[in-house]
Protein backbone atom coordinates (compact mmCIF):
# COMPACT_ATOMS: atom_id res chain seq x y z
CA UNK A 1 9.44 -9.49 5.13
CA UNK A 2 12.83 -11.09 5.58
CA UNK A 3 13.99 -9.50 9.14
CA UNK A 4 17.77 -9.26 7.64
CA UNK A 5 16.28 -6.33 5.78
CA UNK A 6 14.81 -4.51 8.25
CA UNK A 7 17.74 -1.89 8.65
CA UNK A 8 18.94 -3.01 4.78
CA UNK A 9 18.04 -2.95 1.36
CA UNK A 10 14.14 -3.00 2.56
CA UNK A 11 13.95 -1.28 5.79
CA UNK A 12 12.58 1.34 4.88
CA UNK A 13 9.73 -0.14 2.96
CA UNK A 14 8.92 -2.19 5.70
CA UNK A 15 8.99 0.41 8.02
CA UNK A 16 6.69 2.66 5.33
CA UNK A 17 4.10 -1.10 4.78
CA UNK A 18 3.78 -1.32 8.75
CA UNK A 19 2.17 2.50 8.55
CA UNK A 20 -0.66 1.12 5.78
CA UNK A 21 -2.92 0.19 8.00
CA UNK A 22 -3.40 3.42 9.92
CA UNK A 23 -2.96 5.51 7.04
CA UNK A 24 -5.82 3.55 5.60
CA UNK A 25 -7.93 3.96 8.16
CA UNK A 26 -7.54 7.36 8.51
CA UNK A 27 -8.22 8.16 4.90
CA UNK A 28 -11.13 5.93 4.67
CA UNK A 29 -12.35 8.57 8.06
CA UNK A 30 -12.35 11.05 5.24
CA UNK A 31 -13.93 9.17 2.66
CA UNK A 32 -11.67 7.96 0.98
CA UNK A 33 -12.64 4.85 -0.90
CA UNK A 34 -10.60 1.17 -0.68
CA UNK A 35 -11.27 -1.32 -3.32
CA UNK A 36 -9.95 -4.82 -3.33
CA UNK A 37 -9.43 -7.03 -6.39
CA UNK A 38 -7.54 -10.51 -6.46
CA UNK A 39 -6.17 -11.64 -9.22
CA UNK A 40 -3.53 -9.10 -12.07
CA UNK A 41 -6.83 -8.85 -14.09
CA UNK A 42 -8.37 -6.47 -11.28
CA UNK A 43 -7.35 -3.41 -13.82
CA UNK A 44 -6.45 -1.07 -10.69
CA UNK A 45 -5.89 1.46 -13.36
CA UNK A 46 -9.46 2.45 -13.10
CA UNK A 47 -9.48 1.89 -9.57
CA UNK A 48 -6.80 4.67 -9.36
CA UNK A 49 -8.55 6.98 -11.93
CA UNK A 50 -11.77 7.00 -9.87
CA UNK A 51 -10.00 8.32 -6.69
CA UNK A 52 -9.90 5.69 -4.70
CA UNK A 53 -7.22 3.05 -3.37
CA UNK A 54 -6.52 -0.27 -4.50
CA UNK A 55 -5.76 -2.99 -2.65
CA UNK A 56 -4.83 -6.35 -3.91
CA UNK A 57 -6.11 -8.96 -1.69
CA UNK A 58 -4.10 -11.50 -2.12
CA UNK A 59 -2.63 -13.37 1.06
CA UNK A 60 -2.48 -16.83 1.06
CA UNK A 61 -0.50 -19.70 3.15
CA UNK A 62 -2.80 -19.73 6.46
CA UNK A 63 -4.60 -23.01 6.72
CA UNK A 64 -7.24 -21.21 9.05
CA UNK A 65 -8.96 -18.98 6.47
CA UNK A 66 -8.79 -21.49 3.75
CA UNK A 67 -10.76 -23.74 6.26
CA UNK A 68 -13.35 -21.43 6.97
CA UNK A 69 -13.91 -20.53 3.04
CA UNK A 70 -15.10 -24.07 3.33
CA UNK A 71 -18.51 -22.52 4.77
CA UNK A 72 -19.17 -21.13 0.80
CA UNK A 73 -16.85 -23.02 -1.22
CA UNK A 74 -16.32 -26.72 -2.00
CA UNK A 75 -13.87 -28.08 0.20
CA UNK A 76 -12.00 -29.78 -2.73
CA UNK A 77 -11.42 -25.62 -4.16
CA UNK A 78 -8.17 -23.80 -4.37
CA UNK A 79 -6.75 -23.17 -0.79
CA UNK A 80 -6.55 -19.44 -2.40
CA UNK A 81 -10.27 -19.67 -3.65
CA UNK A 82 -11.26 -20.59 -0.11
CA UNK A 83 -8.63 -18.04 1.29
CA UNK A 84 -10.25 -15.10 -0.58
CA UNK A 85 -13.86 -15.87 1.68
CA UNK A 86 -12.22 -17.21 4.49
CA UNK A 87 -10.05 -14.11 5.54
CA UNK A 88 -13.50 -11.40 4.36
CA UNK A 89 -15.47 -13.83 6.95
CA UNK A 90 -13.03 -14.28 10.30
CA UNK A 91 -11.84 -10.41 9.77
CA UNK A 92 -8.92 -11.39 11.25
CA UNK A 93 -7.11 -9.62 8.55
CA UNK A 94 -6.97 -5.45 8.35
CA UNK A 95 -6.84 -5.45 4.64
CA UNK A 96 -10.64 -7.66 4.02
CA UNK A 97 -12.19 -5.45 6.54
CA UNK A 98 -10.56 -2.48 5.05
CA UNK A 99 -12.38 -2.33 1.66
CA UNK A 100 -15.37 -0.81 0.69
CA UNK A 101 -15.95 -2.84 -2.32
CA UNK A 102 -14.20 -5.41 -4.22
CA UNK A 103 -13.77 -6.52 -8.36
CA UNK A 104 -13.75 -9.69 -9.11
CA UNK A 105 -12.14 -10.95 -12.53
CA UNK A 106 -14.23 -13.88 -13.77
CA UNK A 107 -11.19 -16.09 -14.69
CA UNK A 108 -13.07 -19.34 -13.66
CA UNK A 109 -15.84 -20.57 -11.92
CA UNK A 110 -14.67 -20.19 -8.25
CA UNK A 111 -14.02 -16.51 -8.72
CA UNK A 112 -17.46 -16.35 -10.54
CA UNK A 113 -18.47 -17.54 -6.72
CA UNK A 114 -16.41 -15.26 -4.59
CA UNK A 115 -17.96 -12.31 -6.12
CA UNK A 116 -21.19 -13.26 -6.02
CA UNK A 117 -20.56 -14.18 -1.74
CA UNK A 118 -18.96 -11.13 -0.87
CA UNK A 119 -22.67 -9.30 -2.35
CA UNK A 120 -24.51 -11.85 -0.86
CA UNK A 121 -22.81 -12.85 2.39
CA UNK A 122 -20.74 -9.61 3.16
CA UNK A 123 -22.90 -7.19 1.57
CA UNK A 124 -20.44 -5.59 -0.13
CA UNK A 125 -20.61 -3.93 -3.85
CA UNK A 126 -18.50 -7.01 -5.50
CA UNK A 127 -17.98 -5.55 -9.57
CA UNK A 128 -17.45 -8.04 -11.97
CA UNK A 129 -15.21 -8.16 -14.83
CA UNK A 130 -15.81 -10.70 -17.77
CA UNK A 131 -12.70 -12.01 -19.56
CA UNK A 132 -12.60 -13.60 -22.84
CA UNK A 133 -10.77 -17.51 -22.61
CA UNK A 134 -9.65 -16.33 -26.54
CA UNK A 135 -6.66 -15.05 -25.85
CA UNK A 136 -5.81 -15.04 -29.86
CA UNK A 137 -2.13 -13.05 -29.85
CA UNK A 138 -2.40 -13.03 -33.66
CA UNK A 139 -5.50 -10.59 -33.40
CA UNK A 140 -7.78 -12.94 -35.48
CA UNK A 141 -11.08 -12.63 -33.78
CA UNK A 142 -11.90 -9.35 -33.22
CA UNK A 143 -15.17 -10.42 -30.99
CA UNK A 144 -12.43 -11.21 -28.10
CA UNK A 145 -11.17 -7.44 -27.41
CA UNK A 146 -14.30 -6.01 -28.48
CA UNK A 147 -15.87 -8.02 -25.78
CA UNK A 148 -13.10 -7.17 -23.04
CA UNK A 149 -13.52 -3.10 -23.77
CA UNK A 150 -16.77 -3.47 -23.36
CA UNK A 151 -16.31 -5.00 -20.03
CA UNK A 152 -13.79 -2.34 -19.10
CA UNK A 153 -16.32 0.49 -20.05
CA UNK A 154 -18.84 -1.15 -17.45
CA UNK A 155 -16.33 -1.33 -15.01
CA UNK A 156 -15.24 2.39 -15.72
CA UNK A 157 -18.70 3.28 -15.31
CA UNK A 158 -19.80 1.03 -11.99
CA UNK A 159 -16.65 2.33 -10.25
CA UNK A 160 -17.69 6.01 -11.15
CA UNK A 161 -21.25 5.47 -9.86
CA UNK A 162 -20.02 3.83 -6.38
CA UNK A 163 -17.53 6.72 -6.14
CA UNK A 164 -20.18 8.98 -7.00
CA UNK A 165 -17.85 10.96 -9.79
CA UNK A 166 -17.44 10.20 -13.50
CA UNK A 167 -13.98 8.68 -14.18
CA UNK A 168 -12.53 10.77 -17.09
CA UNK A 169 -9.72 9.69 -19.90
CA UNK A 170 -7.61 12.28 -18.52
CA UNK A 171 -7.77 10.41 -15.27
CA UNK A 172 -7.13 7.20 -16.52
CA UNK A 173 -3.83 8.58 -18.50
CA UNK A 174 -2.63 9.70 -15.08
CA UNK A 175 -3.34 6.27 -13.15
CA UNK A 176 -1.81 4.58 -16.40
CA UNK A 177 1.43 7.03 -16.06
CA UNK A 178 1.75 6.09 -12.26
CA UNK A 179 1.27 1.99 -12.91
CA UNK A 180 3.51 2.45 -15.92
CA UNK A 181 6.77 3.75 -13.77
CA UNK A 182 5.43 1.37 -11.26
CA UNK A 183 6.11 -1.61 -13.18
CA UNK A 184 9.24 -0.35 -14.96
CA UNK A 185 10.59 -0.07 -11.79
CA UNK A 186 9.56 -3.43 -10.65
CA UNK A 187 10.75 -5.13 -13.48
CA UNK A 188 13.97 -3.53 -13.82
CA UNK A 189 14.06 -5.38 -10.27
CA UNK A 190 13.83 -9.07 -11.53
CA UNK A 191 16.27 -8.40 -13.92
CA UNK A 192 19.03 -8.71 -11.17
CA UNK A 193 18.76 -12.07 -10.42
CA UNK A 194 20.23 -12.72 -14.06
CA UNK A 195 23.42 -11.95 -12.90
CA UNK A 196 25.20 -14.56 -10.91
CA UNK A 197 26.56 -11.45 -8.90
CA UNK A 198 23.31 -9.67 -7.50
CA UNK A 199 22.71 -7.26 -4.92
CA UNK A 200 19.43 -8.03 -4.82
CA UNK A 201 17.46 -11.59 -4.82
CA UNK A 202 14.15 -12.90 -6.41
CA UNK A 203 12.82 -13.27 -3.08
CA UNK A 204 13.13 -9.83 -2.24
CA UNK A 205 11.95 -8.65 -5.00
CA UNK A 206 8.81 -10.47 -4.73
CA UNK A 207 8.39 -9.25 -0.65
CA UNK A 208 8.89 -5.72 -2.67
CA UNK A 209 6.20 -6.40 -5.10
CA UNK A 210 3.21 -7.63 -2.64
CA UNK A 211 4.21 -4.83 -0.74
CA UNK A 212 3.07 -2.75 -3.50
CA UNK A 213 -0.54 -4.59 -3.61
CA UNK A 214 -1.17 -3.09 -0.06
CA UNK A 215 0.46 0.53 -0.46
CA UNK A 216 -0.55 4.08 -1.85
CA UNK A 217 0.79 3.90 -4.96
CA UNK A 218 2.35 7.03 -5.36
CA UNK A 219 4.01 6.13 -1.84
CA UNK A 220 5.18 2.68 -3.09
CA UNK A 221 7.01 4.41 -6.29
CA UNK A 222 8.75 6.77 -4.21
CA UNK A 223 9.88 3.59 -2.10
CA UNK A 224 11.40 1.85 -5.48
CA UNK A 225 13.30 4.52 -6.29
CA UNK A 226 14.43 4.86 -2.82
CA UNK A 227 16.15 0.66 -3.62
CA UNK A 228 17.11 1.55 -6.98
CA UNK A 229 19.28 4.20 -6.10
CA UNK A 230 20.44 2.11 -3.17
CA UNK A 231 20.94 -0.97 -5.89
CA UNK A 232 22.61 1.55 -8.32
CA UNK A 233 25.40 2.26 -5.32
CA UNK A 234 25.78 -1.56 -4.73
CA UNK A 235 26.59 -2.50 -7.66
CA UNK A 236 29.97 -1.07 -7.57
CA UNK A 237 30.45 -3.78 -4.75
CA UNK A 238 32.72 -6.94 -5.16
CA UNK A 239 29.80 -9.45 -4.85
CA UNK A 240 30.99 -13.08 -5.07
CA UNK A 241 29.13 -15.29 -7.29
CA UNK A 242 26.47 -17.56 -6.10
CA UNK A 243 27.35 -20.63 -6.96
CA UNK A 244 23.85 -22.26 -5.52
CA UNK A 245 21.43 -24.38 -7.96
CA UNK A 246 19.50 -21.51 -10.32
CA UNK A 247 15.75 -22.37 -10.07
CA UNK A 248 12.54 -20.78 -11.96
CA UNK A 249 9.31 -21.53 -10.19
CA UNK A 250 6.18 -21.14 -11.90
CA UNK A 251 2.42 -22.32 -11.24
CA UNK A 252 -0.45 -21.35 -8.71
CA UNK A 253 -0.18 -18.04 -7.43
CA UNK A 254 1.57 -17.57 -4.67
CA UNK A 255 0.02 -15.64 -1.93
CA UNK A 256 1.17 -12.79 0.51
CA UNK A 257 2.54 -15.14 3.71
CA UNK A 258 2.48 -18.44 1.58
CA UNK A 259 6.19 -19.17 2.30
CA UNK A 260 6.58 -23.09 2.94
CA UNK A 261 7.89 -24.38 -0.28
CA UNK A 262 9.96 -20.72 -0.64
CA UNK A 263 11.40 -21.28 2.82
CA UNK A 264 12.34 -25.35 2.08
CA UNK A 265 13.84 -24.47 -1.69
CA UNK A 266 15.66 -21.82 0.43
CA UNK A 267 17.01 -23.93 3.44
CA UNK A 268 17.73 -27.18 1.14
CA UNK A 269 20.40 -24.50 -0.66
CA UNK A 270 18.24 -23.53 -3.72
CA UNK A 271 18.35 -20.19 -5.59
CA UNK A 272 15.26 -19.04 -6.97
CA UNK A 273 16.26 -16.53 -9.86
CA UNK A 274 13.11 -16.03 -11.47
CA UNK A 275 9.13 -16.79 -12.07
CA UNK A 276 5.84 -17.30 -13.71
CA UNK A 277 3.14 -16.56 -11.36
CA UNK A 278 1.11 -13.57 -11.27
CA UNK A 279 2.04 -12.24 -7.83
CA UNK A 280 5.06 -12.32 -9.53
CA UNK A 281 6.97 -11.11 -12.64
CA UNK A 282 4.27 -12.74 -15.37
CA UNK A 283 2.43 -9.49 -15.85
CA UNK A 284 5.08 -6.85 -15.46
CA UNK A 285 6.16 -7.18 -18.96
CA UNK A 286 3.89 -5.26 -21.06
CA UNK A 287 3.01 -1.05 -20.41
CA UNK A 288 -0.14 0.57 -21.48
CA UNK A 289 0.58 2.58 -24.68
CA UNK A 290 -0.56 5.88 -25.45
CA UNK A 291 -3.65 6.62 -27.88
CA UNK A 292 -7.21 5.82 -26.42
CA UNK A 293 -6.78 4.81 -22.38
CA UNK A 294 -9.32 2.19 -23.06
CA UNK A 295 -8.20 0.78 -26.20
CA UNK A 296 -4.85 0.82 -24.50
CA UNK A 297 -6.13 -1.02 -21.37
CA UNK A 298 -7.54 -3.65 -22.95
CA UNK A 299 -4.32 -4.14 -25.24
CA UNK A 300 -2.28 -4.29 -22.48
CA UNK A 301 -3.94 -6.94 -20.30
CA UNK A 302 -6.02 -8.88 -22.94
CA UNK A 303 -2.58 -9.51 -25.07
CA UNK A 304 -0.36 -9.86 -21.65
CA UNK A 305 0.69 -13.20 -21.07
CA UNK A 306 -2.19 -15.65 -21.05
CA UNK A 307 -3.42 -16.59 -17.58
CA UNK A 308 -3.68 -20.50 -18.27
CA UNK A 309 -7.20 -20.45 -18.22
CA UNK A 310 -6.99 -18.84 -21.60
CA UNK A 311 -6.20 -20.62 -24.66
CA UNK A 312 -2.68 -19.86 -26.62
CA UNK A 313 -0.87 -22.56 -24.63
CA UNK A 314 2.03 -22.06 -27.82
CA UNK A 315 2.71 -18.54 -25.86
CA UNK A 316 2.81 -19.33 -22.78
CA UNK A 317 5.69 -22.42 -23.34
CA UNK A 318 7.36 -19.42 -25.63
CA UNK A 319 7.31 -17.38 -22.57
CA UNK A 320 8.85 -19.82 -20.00
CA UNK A 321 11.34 -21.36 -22.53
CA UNK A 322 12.56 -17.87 -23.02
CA UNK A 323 12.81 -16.66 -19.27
CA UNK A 324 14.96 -20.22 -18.54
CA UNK A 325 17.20 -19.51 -21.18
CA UNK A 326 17.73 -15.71 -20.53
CA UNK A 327 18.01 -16.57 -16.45
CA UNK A 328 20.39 -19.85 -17.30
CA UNK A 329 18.41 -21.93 -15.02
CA UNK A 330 18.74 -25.51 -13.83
CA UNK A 331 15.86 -26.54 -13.04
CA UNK A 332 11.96 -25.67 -12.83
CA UNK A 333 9.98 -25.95 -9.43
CA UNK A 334 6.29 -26.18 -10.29
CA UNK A 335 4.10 -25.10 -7.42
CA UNK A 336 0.81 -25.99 -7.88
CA UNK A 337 -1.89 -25.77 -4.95
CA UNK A 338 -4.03 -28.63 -4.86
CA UNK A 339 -7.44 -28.64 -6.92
CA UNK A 340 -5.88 -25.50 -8.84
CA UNK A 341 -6.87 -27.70 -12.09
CA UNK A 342 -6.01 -24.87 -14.64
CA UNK A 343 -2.57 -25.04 -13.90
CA UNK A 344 -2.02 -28.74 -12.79
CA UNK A 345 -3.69 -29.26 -16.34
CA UNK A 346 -0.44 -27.81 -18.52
CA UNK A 347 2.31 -29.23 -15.90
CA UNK A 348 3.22 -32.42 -18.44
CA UNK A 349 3.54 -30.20 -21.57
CA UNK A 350 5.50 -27.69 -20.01
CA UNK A 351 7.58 -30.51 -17.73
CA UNK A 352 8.26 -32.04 -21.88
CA UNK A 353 8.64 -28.91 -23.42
CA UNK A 354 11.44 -27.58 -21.24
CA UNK A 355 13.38 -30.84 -21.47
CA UNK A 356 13.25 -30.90 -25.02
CA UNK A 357 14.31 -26.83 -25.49
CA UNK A 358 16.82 -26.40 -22.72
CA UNK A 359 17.90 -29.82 -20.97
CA UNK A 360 15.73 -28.41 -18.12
CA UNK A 361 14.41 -30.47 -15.38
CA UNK A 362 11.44 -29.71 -13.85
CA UNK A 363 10.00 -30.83 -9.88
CA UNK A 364 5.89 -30.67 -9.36
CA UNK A 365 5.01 -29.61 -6.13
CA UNK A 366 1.44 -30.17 -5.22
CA UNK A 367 0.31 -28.79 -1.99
CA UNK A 368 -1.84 -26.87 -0.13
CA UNK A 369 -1.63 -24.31 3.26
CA UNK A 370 -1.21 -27.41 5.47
CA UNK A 371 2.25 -27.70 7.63
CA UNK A 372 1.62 -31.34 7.35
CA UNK A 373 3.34 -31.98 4.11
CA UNK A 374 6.55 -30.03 4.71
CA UNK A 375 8.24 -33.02 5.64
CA UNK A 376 7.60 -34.40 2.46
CA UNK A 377 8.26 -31.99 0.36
CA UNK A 378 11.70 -31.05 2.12
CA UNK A 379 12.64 -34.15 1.27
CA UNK A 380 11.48 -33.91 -2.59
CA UNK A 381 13.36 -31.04 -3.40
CA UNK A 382 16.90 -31.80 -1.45
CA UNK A 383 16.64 -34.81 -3.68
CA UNK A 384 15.84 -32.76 -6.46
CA UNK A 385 19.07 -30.17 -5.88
CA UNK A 386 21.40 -33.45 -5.25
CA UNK A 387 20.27 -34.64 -8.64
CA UNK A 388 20.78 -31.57 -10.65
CA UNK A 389 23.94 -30.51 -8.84
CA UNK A 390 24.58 -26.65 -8.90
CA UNK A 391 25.99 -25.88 -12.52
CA UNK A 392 27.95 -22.73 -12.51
């Protein structure tokens, strides 16, 4: 996290994150069980509702562990692909050696092969969840979320046997209630940056939210109220406008510690105000709904916004048309990591689709966790900011 905060806005989450790892420990000396999932998909609902804690593993940015992921993966994979076997096998990081077992969404094939390394290679319980690439919005083929409950009801039930406890509804409701005001709160967070006169910025908000992959829960809500009553009291502050260049960045996911292109947008005078990537704000914008826990789980994660490796392209566009209008942006950054094809693959449609709507430019960055390109791309984007020219 951003040192300026350390005494601020986010001192005392950071103070409450830098306890995680001996809290952790301690309750896993009492048996409590830690189980990591990568990817928004990881439903850690059902990870809650079985008693034990969830951990989103989902650092990124080092060029070490992507390097040694090379060992089990391709070496032309996703940096992050590589990342989520290269951290598990130089346990240099607390949180890979911290879990007890890990689910792994199959959203394409490289994920199909982390899960099946950590059992092999780690000898770790690695759950799988299928997903259907249907997304289908307009609810026309019922196979799709028949399919995904299905999953879920494995899940439910391989989680219950490794915990050694069936999971019951009435447990799920409660997990659901908890990640419900959990991503009320968060969301009510990226709204700020919509305002030209914010207490809070995107970047701060998204240090908040990976903080929340790596906390108790119930300890991370009681941290977001803590800001939003200290948000609620700064608002009544004269805060000048920020006249800087308004930027939405969407694209690969952006890991815990993967700051280089954040850091250059930052330094060459660029605002981000907003996102589409799933360590982001892309998921926070659907709640489960009452009625059947299941049923409602698989609503609200099948019929979320489409990871790209799902078809419905037409709702995704619909979805970043509408957050560059509502945020008044001037421009899209599109990160993409290299050899993350599902996401490189829409960059032209979306790049044409943007222009058309809104007048709105849009930059591709392609990179990886190498330092070696900074120079490079520092030099992209304070072209990119000269050309656009801050619009107030």
């Amino acid at each position: 996290m951003n040192e300026n905060n350390e005494n601020g806005l986010l001192g005392s989450l950071k103070r409450r994150l830098e306890e995680e790892p001996q809290r952790i420990a301690e309750a896993r000396k009492r048996g409590k069980k830690v189980v990591g999932y990568f990817c928004p998909y990881g439903i850690e609902e059902l990870i809650l509702a079985a008693g034990m804690l969830p951990v989103r593993l989902a650092f990124g940015g080092e060029l070490e562990p992507a390097s040694a992921g090379e060992d089990f993966l391709k070496p032309y994979s996703c940096p992050y692909d590589l990342s989520c076997l290269g951290y598990k096998k130089l346990s240099a990081n607390f949180y890979y050696g911290a879990v007890d077992a890990v689910c792994v969404a199959y959203t394409y094939d490289s994920m199909r092969r982390v899960q099946e390394y950590w059992e092999k290679y780690f000898n770790l319980p690695a759950f799988p969840l299928g997903l259907p690439q249907t997304h289908d919005s307009f609810r026309t083929k019922p196979q799709a979320i028949e399919y995904f409950k299905n999953e879920l009801g494995l899940l439910r039930r391989r989680l219950g046997e490794f915990r050694g406890k069936e999971i019951k509804d009435k447990d799920v409701r409660k997990a659901v209630a908890l990640s419900n005001k959990i991503r009320e709160k968060l969301l009510a967070l990226y709204e700020y940056p919509m305002d030209g006169r914010t207490p809070i910025e995107w970047r701060q908000v998204l240090q908040i939210t990976q903080a929340g992959f790596l906390m108790d829960r119930g300890d991370f809500l009681k941290e977001l109220e803590k800001i939003d009553d200290d948000l609620q009291r700064k608002r009544s502050e004269d805060i000048p406008y920020d006249k800087r260049s308004r930027f939405m960045i969407a694209g690969s996911i952006i890991g815990i510690g993967d700051d280089k292109v954040l850091d250059i947008i930052e330094q060459a005078g660029g605002n981000i105000v907003t996102d589409l990537v799933c360590t982001g704000s892309m998921f926070l914008r659907k709640n489960v709904t009452a009625g059947n826990p299941m049923d409602a789980l698989a609503e609200r994660y099948l019929y979320n916004v489409p990871c790209p490796f799902m078809t419905d392209l037409p709702k995704r566009l619909n979805r970043i048309v509408k957050i560059a209008r509502d945020y008044r942006v001037h421009a899209l950054i599109y990160y993409n990591l290299k050899y993350c094809d599902t996401w490189r693959a829409e960059f032209k449609i979306i790049k044409d689709t943007l222009y058309r709507e809104l007048s709105v430019p849009t930059l591709l960055i392609e990179t990886d966790y190498s330092a070696s390109d900074a120079g490079t791309i520092k030099t992209n984007i304070e072209a990119f900011i000269k050309k656009i020219g801050g619009r107030v």
